[in-house]
Structures are given as C-alpha cells and as structure tokens.
PDB file of N, CA and C in Angstrom:
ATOM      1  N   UNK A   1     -40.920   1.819  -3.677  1.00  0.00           N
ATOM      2  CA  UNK A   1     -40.199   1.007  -2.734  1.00  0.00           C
ATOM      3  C   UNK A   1     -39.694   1.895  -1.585  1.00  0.00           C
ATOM      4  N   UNK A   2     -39.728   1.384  -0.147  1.00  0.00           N
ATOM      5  CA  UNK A   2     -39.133   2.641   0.284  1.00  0.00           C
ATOM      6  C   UNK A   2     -37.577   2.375   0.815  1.00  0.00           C
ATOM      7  N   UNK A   3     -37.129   3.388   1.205  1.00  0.00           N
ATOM      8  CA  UNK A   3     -35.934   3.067   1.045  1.00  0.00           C
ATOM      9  C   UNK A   3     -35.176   2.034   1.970  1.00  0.00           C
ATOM     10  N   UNK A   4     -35.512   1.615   3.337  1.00  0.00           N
ATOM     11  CA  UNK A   4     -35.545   0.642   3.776  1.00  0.00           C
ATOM     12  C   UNK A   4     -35.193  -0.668   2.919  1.00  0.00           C
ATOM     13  N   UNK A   5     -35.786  -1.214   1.750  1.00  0.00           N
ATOM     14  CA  UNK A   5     -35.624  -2.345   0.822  1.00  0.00           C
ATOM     15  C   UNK A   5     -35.108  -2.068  -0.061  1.00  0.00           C
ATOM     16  N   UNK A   6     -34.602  -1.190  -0.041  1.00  0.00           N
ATOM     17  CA  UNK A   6     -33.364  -0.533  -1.139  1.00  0.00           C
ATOM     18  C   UNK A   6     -31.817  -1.068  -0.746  1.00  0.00           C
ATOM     19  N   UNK A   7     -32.189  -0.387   0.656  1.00  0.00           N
ATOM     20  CA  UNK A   7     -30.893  -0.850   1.404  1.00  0.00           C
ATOM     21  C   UNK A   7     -30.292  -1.919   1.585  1.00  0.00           C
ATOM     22  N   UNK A   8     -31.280  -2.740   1.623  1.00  0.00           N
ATOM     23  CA  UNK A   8     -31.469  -4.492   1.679  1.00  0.00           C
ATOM     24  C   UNK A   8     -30.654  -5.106   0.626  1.00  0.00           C
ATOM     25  N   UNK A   9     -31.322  -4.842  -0.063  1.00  0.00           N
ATOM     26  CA  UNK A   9     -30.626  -4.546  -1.867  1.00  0.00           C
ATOM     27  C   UNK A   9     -29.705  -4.525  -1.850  1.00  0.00           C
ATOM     28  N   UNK A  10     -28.967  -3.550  -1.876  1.00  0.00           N
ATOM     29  CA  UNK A  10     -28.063  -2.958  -2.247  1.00  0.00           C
ATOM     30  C   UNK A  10     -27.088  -3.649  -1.149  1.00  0.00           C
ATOM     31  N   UNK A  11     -27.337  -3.469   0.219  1.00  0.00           N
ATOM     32  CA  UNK A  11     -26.268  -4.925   0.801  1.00  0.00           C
ATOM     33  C   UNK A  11     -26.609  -5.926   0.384  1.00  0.00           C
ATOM     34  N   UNK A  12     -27.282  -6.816  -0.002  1.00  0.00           N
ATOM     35  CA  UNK A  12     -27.239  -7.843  -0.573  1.00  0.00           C
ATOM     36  C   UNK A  12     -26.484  -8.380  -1.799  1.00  0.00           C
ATOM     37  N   UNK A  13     -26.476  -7.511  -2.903  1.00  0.00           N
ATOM     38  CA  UNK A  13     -25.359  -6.947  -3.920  1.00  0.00           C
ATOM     39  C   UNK A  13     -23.939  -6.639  -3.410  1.00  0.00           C
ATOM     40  N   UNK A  14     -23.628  -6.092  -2.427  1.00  0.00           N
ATOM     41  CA  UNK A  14     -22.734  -6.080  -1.914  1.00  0.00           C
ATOM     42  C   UNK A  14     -22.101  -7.069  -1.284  1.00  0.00           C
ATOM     43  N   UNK A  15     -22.781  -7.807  -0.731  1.00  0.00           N
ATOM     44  CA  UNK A  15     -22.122  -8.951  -0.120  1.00  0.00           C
ATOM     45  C   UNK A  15     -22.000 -10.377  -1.380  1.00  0.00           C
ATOM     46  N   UNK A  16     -22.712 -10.316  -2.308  1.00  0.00           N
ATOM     47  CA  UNK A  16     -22.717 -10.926  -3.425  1.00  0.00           C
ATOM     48  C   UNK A  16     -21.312 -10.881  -4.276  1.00  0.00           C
ATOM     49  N   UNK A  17     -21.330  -9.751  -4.009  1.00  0.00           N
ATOM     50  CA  UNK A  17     -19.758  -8.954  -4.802  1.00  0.00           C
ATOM     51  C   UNK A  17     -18.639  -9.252  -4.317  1.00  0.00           C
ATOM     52  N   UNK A  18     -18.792  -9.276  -2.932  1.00  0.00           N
ATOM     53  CA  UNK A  18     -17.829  -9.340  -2.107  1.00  0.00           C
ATOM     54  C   UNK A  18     -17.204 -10.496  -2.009  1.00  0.00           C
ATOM     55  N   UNK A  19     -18.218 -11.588  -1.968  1.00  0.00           N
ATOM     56  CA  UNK A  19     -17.922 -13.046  -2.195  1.00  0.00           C
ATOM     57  C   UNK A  19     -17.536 -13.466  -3.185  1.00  0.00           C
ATOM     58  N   UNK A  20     -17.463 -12.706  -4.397  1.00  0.00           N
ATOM     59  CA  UNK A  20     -16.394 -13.139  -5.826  1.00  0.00           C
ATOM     60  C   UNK A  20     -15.142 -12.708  -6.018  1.00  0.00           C
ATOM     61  N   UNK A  21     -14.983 -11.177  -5.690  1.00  0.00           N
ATOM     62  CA  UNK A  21     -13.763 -10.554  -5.320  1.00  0.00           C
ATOM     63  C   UNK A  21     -13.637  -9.805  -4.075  1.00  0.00           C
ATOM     64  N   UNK A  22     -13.911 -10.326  -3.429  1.00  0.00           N
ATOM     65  CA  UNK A  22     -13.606  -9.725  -2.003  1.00  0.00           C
ATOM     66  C   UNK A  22     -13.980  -8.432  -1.602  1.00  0.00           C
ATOM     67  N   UNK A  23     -13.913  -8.347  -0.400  1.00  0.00           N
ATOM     68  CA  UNK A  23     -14.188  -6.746   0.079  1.00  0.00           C
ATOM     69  C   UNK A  23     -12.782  -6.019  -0.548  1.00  0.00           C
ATOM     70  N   UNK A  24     -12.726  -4.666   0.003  1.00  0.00           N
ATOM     71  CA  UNK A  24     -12.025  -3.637  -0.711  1.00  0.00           C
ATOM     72  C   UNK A  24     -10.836  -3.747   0.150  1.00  0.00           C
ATOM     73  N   UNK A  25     -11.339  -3.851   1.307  1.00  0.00           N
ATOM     74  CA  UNK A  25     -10.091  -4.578   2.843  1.00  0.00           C
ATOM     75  C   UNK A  25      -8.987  -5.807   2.579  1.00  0.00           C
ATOM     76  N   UNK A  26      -9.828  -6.100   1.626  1.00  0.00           N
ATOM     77  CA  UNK A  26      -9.580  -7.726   1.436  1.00  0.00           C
ATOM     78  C   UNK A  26      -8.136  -7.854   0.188  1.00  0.00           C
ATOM     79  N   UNK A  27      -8.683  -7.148  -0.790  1.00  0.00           N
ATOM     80  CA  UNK A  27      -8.010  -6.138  -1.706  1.00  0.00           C
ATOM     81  C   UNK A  27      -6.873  -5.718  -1.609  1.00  0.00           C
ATOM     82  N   UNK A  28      -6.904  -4.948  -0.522  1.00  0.00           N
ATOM     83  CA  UNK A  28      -5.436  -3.704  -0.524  1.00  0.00           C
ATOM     84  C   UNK A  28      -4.822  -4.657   0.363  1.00  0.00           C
ATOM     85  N   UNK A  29      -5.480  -5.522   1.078  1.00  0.00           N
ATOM     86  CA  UNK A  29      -4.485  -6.442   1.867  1.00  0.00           C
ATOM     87  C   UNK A  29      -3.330  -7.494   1.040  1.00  0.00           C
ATOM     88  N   UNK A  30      -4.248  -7.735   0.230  1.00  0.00           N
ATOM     89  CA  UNK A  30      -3.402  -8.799  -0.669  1.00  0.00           C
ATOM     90  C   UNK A  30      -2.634  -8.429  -2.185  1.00  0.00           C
ATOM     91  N   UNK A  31      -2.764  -6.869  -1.711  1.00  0.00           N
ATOM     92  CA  UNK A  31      -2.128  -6.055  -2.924  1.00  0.00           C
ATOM     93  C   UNK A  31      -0.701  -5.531  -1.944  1.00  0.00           C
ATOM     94  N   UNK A  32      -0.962  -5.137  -1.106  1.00  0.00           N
ATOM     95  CA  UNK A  32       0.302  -4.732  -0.340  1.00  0.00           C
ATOM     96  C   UNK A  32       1.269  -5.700   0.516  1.00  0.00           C
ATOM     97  N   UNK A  33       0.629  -6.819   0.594  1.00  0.00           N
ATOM     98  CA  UNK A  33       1.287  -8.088   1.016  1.00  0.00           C
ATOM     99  C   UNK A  33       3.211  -8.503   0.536  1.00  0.00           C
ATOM    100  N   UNK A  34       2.927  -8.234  -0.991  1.00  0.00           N
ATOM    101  CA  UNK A  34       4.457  -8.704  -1.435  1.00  0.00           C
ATOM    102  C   UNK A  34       5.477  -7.036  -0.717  1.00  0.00           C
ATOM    103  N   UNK A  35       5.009  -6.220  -0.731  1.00  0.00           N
ATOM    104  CA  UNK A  35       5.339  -4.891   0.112  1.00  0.00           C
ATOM    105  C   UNK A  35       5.871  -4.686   0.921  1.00  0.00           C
ATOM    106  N   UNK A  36       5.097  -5.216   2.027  1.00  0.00           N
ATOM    107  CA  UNK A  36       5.262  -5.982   3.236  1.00  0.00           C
ATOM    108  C   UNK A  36       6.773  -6.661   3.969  1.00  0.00           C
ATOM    109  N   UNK A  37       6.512  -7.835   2.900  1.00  0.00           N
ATOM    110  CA  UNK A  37       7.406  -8.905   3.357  1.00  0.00           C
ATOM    111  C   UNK A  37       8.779  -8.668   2.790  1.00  0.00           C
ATOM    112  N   UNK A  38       8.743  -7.912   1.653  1.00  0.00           N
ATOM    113  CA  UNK A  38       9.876  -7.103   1.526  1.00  0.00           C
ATOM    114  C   UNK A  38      10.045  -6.499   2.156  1.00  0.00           C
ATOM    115  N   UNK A  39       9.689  -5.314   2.751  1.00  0.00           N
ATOM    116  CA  UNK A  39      10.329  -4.930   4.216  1.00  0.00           C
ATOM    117  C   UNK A  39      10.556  -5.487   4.860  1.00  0.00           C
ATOM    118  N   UNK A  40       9.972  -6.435   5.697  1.00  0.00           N
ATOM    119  CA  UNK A  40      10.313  -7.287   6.523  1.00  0.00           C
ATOM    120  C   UNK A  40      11.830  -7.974   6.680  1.00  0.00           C
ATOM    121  N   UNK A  41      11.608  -8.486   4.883  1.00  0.00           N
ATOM    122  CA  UNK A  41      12.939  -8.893   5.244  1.00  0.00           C
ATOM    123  C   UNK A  41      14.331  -8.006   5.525  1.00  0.00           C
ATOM    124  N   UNK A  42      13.974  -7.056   5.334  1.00  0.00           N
ATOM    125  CA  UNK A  42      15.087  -6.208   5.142  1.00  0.00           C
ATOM    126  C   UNK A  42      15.225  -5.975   6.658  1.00  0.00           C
ATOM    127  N   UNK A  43      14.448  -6.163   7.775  1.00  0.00           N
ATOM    128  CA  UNK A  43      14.627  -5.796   9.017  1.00  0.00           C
ATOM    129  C   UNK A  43      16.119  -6.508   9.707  1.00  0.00           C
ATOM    130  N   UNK A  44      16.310  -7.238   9.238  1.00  0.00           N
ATOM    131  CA  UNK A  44      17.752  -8.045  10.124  1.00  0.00           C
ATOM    132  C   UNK A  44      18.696  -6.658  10.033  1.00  0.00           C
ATOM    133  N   UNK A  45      18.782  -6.655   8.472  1.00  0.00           N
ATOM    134  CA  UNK A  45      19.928  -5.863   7.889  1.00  0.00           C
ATOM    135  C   UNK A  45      19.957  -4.636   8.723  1.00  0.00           C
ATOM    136  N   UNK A  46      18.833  -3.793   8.575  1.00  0.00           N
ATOM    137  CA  UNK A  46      18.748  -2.572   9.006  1.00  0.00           C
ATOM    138  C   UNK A  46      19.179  -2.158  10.990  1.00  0.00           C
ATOM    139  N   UNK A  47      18.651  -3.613  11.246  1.00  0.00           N
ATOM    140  CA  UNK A  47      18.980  -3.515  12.778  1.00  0.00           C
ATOM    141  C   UNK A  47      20.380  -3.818  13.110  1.00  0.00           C
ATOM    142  N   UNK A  48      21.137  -4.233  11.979  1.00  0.00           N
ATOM    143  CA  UNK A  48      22.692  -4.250  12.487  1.00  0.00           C
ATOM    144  C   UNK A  48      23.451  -2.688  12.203  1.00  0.00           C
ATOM    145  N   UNK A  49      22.782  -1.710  11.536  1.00  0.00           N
ATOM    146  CA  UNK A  49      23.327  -0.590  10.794  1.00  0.00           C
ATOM    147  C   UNK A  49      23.522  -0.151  12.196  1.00  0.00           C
ATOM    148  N   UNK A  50      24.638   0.732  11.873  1.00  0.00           N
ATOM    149  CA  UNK A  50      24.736   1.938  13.402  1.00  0.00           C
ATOM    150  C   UNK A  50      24.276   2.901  13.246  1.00  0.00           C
ATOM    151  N   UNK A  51      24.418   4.185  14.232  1.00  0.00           N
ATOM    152  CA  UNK A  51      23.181   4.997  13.590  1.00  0.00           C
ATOM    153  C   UNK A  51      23.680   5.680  12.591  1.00  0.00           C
ATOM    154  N   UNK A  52      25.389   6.105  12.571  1.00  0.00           N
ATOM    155  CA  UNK A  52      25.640   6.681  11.052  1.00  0.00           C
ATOM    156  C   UNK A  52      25.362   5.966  10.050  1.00  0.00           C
ATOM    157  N   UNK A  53      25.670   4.515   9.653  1.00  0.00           N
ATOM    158  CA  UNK A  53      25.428   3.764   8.911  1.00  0.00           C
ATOM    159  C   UNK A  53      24.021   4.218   8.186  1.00  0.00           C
ATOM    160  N   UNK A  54      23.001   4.582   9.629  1.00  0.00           N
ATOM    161  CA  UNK A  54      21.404   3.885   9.077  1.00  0.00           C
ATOM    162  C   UNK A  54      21.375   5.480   8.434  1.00  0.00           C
ATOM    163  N   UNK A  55      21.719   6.674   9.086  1.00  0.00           N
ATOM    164  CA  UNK A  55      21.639   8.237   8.512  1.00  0.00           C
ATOM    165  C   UNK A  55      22.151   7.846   6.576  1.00  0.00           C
ATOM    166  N   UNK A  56      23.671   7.418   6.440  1.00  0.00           N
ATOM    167  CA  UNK A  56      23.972   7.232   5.207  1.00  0.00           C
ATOM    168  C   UNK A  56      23.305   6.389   4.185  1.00  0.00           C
ATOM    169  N   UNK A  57      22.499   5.089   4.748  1.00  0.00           N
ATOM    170  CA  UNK A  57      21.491   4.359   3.564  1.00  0.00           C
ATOM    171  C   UNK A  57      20.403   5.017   3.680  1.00  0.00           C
ATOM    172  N   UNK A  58      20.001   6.085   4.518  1.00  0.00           N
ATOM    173  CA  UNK A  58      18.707   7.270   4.492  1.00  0.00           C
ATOM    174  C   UNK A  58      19.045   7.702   2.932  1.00  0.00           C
ATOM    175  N   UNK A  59      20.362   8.451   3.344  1.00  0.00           N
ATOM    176  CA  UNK A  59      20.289   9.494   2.430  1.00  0.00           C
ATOM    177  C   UNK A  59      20.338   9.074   0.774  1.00  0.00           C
ATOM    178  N   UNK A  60      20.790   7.163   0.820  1.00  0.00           N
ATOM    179  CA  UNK A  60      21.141   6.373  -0.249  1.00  0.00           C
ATOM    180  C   UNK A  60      19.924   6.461  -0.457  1.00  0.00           C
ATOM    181  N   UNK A  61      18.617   5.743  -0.201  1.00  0.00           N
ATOM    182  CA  UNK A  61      17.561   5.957  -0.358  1.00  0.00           C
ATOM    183  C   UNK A  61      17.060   7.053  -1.067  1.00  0.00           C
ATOM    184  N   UNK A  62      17.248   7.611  -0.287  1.00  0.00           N
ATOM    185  CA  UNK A  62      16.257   9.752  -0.668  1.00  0.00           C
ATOM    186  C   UNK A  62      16.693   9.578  -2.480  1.00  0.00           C
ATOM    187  N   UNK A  63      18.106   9.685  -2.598  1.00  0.00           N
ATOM    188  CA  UNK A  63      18.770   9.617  -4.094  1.00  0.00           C
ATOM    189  C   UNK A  63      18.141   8.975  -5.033  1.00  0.00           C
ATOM    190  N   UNK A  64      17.768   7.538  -4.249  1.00  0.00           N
ATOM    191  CA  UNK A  64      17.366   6.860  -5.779  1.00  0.00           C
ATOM    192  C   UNK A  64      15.315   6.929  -6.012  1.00  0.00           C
ATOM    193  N   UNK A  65      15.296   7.305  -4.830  1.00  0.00           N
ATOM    194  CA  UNK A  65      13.834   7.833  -5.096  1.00  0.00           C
ATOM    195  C   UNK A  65      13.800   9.276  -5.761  1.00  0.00           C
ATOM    196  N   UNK A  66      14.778  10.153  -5.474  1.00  0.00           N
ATOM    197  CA  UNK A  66      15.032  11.925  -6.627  1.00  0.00           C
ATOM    198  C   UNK A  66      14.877  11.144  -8.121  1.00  0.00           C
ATOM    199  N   UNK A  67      15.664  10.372  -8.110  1.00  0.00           N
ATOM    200  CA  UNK A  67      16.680   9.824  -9.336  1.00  0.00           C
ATOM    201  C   UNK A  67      15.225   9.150 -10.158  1.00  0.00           C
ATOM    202  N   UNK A  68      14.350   8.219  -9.290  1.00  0.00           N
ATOM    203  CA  UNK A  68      13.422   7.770 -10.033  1.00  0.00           C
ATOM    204  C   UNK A  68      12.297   8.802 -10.390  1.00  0.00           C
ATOM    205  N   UNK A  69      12.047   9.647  -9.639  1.00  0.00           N
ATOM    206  CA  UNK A  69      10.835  10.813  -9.776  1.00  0.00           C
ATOM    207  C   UNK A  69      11.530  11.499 -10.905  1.00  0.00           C
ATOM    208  N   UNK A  70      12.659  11.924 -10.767  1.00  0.00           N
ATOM    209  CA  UNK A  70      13.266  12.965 -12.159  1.00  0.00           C
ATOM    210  C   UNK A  70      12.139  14.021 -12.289  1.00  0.00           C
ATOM    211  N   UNK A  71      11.780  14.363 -13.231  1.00  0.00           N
ATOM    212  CA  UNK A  71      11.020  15.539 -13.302  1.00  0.00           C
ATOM    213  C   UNK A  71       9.426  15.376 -12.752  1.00  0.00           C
ATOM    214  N   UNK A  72       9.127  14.627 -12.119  1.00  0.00           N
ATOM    215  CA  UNK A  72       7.547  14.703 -11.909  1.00  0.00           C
ATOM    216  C   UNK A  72       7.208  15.594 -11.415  1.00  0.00           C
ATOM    217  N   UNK A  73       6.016  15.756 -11.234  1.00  0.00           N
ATOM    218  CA  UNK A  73       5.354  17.152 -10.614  1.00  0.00           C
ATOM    219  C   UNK A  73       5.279  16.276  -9.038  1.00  0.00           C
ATOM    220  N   UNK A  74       5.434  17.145  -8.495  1.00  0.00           N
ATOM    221  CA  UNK A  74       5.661  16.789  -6.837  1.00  0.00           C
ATOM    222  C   UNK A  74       3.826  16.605  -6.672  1.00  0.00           C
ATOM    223  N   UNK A  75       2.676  17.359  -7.066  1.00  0.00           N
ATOM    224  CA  UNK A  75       1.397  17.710  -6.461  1.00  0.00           C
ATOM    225  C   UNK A  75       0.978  16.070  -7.199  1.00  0.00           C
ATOM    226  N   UNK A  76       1.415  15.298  -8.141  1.00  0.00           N
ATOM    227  CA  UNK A  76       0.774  14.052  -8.898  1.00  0.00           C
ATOM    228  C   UNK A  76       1.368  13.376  -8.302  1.00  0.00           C
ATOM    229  N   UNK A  77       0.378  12.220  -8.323  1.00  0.00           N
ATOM    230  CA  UNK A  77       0.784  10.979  -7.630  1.00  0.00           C
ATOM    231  C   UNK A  77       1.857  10.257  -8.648  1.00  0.00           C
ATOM    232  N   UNK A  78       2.540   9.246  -8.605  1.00  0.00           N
ATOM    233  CA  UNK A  78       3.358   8.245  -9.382  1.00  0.00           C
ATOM    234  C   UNK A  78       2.916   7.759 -10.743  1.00  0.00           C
ATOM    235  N   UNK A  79       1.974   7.325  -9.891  1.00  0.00           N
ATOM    236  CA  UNK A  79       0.709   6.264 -11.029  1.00  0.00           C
ATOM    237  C   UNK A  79      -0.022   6.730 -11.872  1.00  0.00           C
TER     238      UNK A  79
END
C-alpha cells in the first residue's frame, strides 16, 4: 500500500473517533470548563480587593496551596 492510503486511513479512523468522543480540543475544553467558571465567578470579588487586600489573599492562597503539596517533590506533577 503506499503510504498515501495509509494516510487516508488513518484520518479516516480519526475522524471516526473523533465523532464518538471528540477531538482532544474538544476534551480539555470540557474538562477545564467547571475551572473556568469558577474563576470567573470569583472575578466580582477580586475586583473590589485593594491592592493590599489583593497582595494579602495572594499570600492566603500561596499557604493553602504549601499546606496542600506538604511534602511533594516539587519536579512531580500533582496527579
């Protein structure tokens, strides 16, 4: 076969695939979505902070992300 109709193939399979569970785009979109809109909402709040305010829920932040990592290895991911 040459490789020309391979290719064919193999997008064709791909788009086959794609149409049952979606592209990979399609995916991380609707995986990071609830993510998202949680931030979002949080935008009112954050735009009333002053800027010390917004420096002090920084640093509230930083804490409870130390606090959740606890001993991990910094070079590994979470997951």
């Amino acid at each position: 076969m040459p490789p020309r109709e391979i290719m064919n193939v193999a997008d064709l399979v791909h788009r086959v695939v794609a149409k049952f569970i979606g592209t990979q785009h399609e995916r991380d979109i609707k995986r990071i979505a609830p993510v998202l809109t949680a931030i979002n909402a949080l935008e009112p709040e954050m735009q009333q902070l002053s800027a010390a305010d917004l420096k002090a829920r920084t640093q509230q932040l930083r804490e409870q992300v130390q606090q959740a990592l606890g001993d991990a290895d910094p070079g590994e991911p979470p997951f």
